[in-house]
N, C-alpha and C. Protein backbone atom coordinates (compact mmCIF):
# COMPACT_ATOMS: atom_id res chain seq x y z
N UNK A 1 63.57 23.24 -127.40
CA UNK A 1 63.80 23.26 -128.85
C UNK A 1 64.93 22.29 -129.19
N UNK A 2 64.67 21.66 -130.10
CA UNK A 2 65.83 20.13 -130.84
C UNK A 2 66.77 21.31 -131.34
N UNK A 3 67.91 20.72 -130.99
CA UNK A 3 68.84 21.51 -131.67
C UNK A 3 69.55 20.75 -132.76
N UNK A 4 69.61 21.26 -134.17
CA UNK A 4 70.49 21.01 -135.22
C UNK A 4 71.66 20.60 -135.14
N UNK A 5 72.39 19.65 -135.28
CA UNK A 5 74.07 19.01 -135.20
C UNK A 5 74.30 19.75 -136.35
N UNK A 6 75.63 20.45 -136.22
CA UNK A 6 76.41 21.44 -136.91
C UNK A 6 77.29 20.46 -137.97
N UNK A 7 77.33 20.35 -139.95
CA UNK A 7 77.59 19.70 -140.20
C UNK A 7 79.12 19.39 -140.17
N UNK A 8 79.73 18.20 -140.67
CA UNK A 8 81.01 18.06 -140.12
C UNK A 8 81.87 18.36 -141.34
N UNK A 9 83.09 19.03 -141.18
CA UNK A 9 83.39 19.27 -142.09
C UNK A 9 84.76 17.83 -142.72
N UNK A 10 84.66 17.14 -141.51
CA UNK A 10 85.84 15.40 -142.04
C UNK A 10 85.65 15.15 -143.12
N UNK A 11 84.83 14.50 -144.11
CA UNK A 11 84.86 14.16 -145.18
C UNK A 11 85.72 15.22 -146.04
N UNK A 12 85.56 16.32 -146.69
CA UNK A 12 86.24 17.02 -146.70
C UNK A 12 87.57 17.11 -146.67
N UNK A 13 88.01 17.41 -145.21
CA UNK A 13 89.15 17.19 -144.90
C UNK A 13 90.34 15.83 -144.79
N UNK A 14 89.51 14.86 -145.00
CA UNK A 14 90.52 13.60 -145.30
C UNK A 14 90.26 13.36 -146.87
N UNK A 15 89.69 13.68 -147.77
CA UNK A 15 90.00 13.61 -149.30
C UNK A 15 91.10 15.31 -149.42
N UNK A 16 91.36 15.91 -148.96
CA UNK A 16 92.86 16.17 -148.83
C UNK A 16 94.17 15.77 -148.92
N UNK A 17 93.62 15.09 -147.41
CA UNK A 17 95.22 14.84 -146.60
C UNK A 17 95.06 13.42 -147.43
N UNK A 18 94.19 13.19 -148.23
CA UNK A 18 94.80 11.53 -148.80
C UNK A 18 94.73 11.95 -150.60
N UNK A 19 94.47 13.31 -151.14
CA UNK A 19 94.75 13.46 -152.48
C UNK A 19 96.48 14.36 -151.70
N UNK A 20 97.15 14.92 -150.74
CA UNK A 20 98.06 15.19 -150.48
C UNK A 20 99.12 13.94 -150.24
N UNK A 21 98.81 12.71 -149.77
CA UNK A 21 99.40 11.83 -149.56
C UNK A 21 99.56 11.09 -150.64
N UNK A 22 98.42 11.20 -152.31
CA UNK A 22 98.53 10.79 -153.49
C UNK A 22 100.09 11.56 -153.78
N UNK A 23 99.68 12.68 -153.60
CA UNK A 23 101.16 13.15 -154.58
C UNK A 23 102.34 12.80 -154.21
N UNK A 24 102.14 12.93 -152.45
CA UNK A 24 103.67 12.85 -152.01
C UNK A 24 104.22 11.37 -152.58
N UNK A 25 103.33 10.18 -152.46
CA UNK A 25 103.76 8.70 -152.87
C UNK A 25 104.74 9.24 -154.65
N UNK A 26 103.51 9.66 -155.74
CA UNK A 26 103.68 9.98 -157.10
C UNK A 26 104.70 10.70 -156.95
N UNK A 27 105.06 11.51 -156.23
CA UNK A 27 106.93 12.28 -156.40
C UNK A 27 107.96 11.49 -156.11
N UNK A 28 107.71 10.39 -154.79
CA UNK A 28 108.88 10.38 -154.06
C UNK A 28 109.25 8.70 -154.96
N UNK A 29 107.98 7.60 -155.50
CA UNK A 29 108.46 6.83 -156.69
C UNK A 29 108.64 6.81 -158.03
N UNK A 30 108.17 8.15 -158.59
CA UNK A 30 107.45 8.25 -160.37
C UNK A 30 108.62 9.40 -160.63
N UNK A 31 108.72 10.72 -159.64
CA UNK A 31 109.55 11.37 -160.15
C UNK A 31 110.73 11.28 -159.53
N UNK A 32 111.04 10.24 -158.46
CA UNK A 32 112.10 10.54 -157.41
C UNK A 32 113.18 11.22 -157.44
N UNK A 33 114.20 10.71 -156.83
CA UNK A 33 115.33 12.17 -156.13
C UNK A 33 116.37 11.11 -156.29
N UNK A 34 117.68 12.15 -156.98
CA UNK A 34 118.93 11.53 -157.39
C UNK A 34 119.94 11.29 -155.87
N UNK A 35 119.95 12.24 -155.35
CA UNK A 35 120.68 11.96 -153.52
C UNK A 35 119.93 11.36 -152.87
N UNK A 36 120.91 11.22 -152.09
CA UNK A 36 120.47 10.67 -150.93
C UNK A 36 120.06 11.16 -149.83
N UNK A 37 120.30 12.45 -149.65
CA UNK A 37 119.70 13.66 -148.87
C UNK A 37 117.97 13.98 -149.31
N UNK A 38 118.09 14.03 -150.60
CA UNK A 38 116.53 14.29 -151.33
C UNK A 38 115.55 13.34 -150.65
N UNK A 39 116.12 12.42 -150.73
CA UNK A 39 115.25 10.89 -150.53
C UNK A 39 115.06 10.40 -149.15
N UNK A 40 115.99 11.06 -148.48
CA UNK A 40 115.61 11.28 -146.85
C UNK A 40 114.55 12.21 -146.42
N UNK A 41 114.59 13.26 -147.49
CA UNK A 41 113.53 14.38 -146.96
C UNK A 41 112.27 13.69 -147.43
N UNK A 42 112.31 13.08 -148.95
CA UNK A 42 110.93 12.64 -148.77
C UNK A 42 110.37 11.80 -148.16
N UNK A 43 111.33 10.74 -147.56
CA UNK A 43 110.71 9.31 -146.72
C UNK A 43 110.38 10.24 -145.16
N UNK A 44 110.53 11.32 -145.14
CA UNK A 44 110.83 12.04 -144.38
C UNK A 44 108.97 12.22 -144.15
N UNK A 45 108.93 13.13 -145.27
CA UNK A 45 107.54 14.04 -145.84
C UNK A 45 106.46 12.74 -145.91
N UNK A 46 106.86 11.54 -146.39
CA UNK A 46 105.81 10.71 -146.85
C UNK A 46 105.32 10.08 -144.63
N UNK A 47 106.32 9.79 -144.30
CA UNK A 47 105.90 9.11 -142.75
C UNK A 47 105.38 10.65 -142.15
N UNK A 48 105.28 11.97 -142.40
CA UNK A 48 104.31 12.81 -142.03
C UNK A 48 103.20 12.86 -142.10
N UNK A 49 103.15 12.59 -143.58
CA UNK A 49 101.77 12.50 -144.07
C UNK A 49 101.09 11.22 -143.67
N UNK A 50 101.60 10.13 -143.45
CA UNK A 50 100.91 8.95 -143.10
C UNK A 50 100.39 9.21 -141.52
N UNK A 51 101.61 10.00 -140.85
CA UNK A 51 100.98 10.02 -139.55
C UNK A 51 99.95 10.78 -139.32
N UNK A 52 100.27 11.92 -140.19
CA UNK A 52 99.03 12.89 -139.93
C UNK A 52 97.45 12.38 -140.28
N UNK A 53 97.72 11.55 -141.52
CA UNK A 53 96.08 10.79 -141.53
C UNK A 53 95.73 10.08 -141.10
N UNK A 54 96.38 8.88 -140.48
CA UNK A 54 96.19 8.31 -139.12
C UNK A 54 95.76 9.12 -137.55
N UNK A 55 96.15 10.46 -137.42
CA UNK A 55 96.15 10.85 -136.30
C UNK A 55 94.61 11.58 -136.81
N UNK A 56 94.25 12.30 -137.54
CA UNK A 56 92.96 12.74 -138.12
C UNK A 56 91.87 11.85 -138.78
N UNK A 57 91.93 10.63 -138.75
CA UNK A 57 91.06 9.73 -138.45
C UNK A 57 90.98 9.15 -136.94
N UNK A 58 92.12 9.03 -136.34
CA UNK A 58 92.01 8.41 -134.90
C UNK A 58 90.88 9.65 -134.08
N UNK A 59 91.11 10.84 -134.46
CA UNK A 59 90.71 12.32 -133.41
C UNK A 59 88.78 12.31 -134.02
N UNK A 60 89.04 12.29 -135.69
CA UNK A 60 87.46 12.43 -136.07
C UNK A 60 86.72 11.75 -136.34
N UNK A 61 87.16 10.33 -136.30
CA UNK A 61 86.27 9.57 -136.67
C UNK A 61 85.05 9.15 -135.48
N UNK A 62 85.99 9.18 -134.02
CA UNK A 62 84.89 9.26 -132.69
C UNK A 62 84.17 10.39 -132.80
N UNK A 63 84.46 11.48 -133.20
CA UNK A 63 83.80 12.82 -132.97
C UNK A 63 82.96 12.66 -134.01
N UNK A 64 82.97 12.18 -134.94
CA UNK A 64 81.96 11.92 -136.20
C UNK A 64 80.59 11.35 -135.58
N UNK A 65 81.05 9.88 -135.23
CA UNK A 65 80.46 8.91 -134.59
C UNK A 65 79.40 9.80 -133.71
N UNK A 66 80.24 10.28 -132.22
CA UNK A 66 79.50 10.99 -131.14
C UNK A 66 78.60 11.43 -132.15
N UNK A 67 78.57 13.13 -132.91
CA UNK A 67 77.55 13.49 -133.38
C UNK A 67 76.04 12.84 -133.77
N UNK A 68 76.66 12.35 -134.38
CA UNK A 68 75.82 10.97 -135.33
C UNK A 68 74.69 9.97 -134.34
N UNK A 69 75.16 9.88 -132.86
CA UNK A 69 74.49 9.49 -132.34
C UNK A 69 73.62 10.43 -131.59
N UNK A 70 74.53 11.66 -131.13
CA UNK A 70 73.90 12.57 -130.41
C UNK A 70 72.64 12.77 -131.20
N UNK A 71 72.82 13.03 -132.27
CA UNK A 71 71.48 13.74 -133.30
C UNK A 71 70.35 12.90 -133.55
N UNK A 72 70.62 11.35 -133.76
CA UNK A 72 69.57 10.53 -133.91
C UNK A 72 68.89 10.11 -132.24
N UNK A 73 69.38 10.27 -131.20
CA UNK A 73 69.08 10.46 -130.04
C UNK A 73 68.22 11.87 -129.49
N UNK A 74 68.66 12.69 -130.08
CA UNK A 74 67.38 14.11 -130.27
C UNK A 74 66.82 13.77 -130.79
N UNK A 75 66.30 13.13 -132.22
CA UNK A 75 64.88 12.76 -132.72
C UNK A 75 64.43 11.86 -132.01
N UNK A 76 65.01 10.69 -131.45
CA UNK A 76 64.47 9.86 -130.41
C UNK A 76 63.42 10.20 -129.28
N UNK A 77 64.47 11.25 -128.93
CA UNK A 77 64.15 11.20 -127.48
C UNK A 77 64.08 12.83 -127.68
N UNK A 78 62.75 13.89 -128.08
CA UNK A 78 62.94 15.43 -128.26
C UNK A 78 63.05 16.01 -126.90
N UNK A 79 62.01 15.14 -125.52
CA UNK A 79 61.51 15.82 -124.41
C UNK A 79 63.49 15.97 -123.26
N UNK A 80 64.54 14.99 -124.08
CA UNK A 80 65.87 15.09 -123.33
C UNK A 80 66.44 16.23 -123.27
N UNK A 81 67.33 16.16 -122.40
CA UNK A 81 68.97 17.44 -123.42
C UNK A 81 69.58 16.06 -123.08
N UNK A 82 70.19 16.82 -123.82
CA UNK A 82 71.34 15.57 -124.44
C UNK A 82 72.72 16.57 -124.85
N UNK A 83 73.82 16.19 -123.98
CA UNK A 83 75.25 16.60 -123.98
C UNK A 83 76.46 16.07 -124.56
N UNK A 84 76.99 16.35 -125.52
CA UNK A 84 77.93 15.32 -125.93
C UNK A 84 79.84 15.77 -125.00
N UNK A 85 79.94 14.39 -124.38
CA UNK A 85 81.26 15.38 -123.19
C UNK A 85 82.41 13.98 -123.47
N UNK A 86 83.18 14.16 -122.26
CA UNK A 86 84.20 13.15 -122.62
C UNK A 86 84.98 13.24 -121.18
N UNK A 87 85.35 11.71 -121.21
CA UNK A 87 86.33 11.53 -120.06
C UNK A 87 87.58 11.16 -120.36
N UNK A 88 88.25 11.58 -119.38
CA UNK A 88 89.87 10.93 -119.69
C UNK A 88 90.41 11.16 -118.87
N UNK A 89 91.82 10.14 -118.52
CA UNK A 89 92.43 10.05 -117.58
C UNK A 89 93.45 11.14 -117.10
N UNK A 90 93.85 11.55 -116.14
CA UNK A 90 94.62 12.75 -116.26
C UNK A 90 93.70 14.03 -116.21
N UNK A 91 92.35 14.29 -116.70
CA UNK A 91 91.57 15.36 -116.45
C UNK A 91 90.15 15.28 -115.66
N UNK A 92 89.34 14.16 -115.63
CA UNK A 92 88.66 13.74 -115.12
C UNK A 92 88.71 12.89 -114.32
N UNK A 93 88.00 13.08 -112.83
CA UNK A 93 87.43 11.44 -112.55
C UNK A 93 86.41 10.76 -112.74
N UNK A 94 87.45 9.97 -112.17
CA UNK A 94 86.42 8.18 -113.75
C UNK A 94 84.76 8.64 -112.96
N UNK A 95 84.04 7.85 -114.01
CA UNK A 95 82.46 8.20 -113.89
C UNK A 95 81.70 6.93 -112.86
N UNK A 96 82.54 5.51 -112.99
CA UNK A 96 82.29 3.95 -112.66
C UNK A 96 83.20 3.71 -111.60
N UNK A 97 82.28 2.93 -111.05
CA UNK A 97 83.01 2.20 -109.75
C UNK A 97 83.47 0.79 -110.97
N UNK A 98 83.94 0.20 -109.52
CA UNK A 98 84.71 -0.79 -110.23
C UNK A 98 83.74 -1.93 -110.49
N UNK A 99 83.53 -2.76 -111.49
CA UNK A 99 82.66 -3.54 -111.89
C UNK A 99 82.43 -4.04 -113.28
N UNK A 100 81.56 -4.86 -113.66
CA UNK A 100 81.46 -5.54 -114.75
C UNK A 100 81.26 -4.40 -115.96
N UNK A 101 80.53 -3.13 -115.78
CA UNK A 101 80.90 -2.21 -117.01
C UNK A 101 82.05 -1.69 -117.20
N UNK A 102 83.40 -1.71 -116.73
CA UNK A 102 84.49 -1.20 -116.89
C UNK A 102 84.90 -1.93 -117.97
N UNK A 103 84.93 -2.59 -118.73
CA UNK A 103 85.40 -3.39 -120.14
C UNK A 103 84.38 -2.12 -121.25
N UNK A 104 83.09 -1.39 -120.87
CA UNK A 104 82.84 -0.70 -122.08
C UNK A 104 83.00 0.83 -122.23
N UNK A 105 84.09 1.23 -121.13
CA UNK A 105 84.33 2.34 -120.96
C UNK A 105 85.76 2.52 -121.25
N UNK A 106 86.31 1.92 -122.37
CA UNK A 106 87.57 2.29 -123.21
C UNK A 106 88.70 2.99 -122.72
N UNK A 107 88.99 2.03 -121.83
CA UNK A 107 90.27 2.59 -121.44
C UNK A 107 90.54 3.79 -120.52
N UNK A 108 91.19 4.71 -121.34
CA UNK A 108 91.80 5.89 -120.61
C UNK A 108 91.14 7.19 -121.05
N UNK A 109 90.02 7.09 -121.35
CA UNK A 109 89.07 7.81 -121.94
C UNK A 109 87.90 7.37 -123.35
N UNK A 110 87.47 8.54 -123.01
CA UNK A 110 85.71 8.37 -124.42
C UNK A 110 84.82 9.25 -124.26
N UNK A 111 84.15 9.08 -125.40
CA UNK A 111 82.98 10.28 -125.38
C UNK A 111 82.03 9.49 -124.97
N UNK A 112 80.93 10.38 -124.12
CA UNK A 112 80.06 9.69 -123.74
C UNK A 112 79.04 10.91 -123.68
N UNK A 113 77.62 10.51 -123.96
CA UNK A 113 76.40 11.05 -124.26
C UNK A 113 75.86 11.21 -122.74
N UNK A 114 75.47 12.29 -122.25
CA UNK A 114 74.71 12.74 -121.19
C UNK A 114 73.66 13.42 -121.59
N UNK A 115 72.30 12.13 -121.05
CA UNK A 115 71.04 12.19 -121.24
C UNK A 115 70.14 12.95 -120.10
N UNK A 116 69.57 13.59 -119.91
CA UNK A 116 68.79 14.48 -118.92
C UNK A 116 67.16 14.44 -119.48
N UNK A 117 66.40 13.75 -118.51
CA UNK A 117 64.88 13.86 -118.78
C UNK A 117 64.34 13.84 -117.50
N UNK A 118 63.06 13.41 -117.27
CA UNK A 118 62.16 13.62 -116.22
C UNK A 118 62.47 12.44 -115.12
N UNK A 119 63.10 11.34 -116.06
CA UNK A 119 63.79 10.41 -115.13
C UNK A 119 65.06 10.77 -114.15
N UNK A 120 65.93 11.37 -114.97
CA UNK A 120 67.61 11.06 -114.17
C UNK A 120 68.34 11.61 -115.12
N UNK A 121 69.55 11.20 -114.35
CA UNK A 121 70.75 11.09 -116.13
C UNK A 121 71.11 10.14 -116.43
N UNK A 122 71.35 9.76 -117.23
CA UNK A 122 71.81 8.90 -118.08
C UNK A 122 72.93 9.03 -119.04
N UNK A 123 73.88 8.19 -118.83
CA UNK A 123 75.06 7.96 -119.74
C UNK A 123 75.40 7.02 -120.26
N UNK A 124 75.64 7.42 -121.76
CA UNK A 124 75.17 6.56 -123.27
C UNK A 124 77.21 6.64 -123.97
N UNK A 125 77.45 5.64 -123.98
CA UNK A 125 78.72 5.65 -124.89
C UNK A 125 78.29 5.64 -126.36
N UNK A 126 78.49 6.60 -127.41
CA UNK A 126 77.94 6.73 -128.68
C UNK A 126 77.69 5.29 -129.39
N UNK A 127 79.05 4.60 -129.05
CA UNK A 127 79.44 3.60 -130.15
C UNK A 127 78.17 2.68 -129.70
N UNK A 128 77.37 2.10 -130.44
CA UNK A 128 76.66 1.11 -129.85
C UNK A 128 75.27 1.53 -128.73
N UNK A 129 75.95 2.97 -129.02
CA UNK A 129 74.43 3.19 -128.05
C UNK A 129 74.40 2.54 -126.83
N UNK A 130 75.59 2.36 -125.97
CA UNK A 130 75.57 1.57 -125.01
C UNK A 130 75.22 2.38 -123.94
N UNK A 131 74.16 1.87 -123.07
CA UNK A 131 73.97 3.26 -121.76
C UNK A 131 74.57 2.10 -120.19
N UNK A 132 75.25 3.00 -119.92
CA UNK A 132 75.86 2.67 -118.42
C UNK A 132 75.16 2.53 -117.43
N UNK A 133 73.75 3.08 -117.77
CA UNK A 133 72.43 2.81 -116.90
C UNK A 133 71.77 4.19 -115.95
N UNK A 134 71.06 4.89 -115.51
CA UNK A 134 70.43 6.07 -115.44
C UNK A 134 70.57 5.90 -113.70
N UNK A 135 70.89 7.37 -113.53
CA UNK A 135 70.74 7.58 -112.15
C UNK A 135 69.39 8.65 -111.84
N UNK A 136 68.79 8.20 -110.88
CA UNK A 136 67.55 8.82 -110.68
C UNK A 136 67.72 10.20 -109.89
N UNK A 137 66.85 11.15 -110.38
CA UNK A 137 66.92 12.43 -109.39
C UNK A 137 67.25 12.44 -108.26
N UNK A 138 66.13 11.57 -107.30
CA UNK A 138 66.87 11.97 -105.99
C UNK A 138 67.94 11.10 -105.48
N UNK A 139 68.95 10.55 -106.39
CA UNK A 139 70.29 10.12 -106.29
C UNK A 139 71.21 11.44 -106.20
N UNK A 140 70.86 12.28 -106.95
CA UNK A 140 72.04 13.69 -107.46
C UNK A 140 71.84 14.47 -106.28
N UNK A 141 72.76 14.42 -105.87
CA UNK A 141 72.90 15.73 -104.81
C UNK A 141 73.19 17.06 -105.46
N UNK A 142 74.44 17.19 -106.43
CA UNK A 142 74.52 17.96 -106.97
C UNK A 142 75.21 18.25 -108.63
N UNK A 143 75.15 19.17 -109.48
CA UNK A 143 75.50 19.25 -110.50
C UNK A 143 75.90 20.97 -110.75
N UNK A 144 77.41 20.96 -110.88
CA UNK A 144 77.74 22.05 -110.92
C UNK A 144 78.68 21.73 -112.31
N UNK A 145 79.14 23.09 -112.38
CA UNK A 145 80.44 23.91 -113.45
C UNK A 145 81.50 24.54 -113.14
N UNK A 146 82.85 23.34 -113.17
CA UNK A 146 83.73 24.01 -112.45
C UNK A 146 84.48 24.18 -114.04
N UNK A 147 85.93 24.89 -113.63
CA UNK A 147 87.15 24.97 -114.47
C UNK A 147 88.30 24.27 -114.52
N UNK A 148 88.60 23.64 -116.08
CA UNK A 148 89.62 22.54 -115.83
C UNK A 148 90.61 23.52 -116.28
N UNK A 149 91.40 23.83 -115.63
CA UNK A 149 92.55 24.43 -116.36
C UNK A 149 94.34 23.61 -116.45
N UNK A 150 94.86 23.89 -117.70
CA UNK A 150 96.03 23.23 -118.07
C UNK A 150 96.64 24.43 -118.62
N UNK A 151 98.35 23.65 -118.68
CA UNK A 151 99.33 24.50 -119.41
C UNK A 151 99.05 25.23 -120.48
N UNK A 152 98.14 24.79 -121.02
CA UNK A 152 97.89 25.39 -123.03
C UNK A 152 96.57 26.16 -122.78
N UNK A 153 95.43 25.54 -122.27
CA UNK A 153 94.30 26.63 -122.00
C UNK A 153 93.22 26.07 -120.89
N UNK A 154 92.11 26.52 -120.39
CA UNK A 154 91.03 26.38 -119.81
C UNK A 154 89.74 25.92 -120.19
N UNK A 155 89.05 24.86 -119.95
CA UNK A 155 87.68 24.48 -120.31
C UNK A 155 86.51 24.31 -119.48
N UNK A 156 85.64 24.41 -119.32
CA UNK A 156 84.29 23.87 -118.66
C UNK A 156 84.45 22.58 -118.45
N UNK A 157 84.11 22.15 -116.92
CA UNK A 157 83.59 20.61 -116.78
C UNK A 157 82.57 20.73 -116.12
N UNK A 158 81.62 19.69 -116.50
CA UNK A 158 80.71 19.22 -115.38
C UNK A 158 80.75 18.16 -114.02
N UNK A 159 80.59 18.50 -112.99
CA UNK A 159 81.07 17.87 -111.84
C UNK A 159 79.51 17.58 -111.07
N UNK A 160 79.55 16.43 -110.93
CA UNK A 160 78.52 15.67 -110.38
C UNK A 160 78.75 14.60 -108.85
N UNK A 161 77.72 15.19 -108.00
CA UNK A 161 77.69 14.80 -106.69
C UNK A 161 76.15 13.94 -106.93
N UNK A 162 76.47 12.36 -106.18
CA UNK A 162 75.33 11.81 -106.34
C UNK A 162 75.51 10.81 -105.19
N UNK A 163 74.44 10.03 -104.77
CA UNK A 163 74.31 9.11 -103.90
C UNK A 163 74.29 7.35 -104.77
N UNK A 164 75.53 7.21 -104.76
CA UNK A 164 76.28 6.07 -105.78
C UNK A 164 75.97 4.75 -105.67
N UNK A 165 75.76 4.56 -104.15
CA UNK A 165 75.70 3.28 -103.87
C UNK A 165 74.60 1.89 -104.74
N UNK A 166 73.47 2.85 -104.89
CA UNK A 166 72.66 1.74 -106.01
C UNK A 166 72.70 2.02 -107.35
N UNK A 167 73.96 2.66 -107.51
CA UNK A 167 74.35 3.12 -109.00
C UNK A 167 75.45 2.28 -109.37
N UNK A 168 75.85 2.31 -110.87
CA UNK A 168 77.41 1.81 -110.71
C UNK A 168 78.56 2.48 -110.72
N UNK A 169 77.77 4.05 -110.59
CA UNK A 169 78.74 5.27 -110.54
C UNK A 169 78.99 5.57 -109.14
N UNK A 170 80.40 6.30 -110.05
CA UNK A 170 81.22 6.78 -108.53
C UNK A 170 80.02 8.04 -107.85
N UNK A 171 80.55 8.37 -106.61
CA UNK A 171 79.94 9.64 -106.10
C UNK A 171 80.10 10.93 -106.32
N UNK A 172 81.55 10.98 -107.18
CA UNK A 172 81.79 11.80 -107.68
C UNK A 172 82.47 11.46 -108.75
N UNK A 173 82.28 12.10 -109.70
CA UNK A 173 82.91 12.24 -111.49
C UNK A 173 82.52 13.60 -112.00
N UNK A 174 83.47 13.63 -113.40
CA UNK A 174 83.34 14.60 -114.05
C UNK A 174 83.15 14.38 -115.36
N UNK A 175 82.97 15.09 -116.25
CA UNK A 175 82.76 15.11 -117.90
C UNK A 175 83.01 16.43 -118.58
N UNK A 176 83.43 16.13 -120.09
CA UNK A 176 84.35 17.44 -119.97
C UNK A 176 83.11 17.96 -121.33
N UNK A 177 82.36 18.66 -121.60
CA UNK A 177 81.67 19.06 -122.73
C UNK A 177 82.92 19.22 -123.79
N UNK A 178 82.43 18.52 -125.18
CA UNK A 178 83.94 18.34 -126.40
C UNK A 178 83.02 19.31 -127.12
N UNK A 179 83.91 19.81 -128.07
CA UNK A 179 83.57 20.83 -129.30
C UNK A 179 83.64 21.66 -128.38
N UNK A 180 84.25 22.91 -129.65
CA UNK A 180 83.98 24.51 -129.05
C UNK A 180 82.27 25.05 -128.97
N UNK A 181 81.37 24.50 -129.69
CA UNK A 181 80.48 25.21 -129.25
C UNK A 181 79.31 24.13 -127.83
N UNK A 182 79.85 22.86 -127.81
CA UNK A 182 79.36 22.41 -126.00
C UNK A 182 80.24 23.23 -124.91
N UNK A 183 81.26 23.70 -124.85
CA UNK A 183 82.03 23.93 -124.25
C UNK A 183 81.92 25.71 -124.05
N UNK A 184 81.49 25.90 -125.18
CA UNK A 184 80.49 27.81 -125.11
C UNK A 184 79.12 28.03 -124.57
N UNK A 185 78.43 26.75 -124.86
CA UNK A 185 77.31 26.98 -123.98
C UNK A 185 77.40 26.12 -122.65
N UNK A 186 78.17 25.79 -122.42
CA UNK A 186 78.37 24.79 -120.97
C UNK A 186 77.22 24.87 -119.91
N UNK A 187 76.99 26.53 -119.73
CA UNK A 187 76.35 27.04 -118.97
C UNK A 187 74.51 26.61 -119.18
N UNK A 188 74.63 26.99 -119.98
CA UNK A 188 73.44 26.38 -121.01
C UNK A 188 72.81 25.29 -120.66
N UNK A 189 73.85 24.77 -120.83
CA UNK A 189 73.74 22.89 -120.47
C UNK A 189 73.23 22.23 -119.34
N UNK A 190 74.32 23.26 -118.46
CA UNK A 190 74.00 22.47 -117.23
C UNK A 190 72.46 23.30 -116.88
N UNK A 191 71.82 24.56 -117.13
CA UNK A 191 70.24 24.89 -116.80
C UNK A 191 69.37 24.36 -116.92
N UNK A 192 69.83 23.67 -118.43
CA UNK A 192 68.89 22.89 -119.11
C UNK A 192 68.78 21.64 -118.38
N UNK A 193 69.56 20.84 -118.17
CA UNK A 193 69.86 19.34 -117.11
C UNK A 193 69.22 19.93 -115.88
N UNK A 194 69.54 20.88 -114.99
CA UNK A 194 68.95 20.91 -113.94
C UNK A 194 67.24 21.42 -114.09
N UNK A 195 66.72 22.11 -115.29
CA UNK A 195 65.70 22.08 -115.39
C UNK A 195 64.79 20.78 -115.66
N UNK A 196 65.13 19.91 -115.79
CA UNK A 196 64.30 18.41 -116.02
C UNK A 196 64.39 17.92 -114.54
N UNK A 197 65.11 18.40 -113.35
CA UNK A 197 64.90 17.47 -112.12
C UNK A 197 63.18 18.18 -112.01
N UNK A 198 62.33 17.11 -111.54
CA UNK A 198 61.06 17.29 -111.26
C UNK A 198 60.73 18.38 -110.23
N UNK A 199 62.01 18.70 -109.06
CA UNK A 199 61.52 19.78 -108.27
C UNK A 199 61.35 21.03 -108.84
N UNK A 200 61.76 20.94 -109.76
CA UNK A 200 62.07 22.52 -110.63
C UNK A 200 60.87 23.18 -111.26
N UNK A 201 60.17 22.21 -111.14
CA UNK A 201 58.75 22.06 -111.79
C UNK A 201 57.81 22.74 -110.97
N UNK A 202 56.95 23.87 -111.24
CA UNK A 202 55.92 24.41 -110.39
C UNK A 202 55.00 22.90 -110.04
């Protein structure tokens, strides 16, 4: 069954933080402040607010994106699952050996689309729809669900054992399922992925 992308609530939330960032500008030049203490707090309040909408476009605008592709990739492609996860440095290991795709795998992390069909998996960077190229079934040795745990809390990863060498992936990597509800059905996920390897198949 295609599953529905849950709508986003960003739009929304940045005609806020930028009718909130209207006022703070309209107080701190139209009605301003006689001290000099006043006028510290607001240059204060105004570089909050700038950072904060900078930092909530930097966080949703990829997560926008991901969706956006994930969903037109389910109508694409209905017979996939399709996972929306993410790597990054410090919690994962990298997915790529070293080579000419390392320029489209952004640095120190990204979201990246994990495709599961009758072929392999496949991993799709949203932006551009770029795919890193498909590893075939009997490449995967294995695909499990371990626990990433940190100081603040615990998440689901997926951890993948494969036979790398005619891939451009490592032999081992991980991916972290993003959103609270990839990250609630994790389990889910990975049944569903291991139900498309062909042995699974009467």
């Amino acid at each position: 069954m295609t599953e529905r992308p849950s709508k986003s609530r960003a739009p929304a939330l940045r005609l806020v933080l930028l009718a909130a960032m209207a006022v703070l500008f309209t107080a701190r030049f139209f009605i301003g402040a006689r001290s000099r203490g006043a006028e510290t707090l607001w240059d204060l309040l105004l570089a909050l607010a700038i950072f904060g909408v900078l930092m909530f476009f930097l966080l949703t605008v990829p997560a926008s994106r991901a969706r956006k592709a994930a969903a037109a990739l389910r109508v694409a492609r209905p017979d996939a699952v399709i996972v929306e996860t993410y790597w990054g440095v410090g919690f994962t290991d990298f997915f790529l050996r070293p080579g000419p795709l390392m320029r489209h795998a952004r640095g120190r992390g990204g979201r990246i689309l994990l495709i599961a069909d009758g072929r392999g998996i496949e991993l799709v960077r949203p932006r551009g729809k770029f795919s890193f190229g498909l590893i075939p079934w009997n490449l995967v040795k294995e695909i499990r669900l371990e626990e990433l745990k940190s100081p603040l809390a615990s998440r689901p990863k997926l951890v993948f054992e494969i036979h790398g060498s005619a891939t451009p992936f490592q032999d081992h990597f991980e991916l972290l399922p993003t959103g609270k509800e990839e990250q609630a059905r994790a389990a889910q996920s990975l049944n569903a992925i291991l139900a498309k390897h062909p042995a699974t198949h009467p």
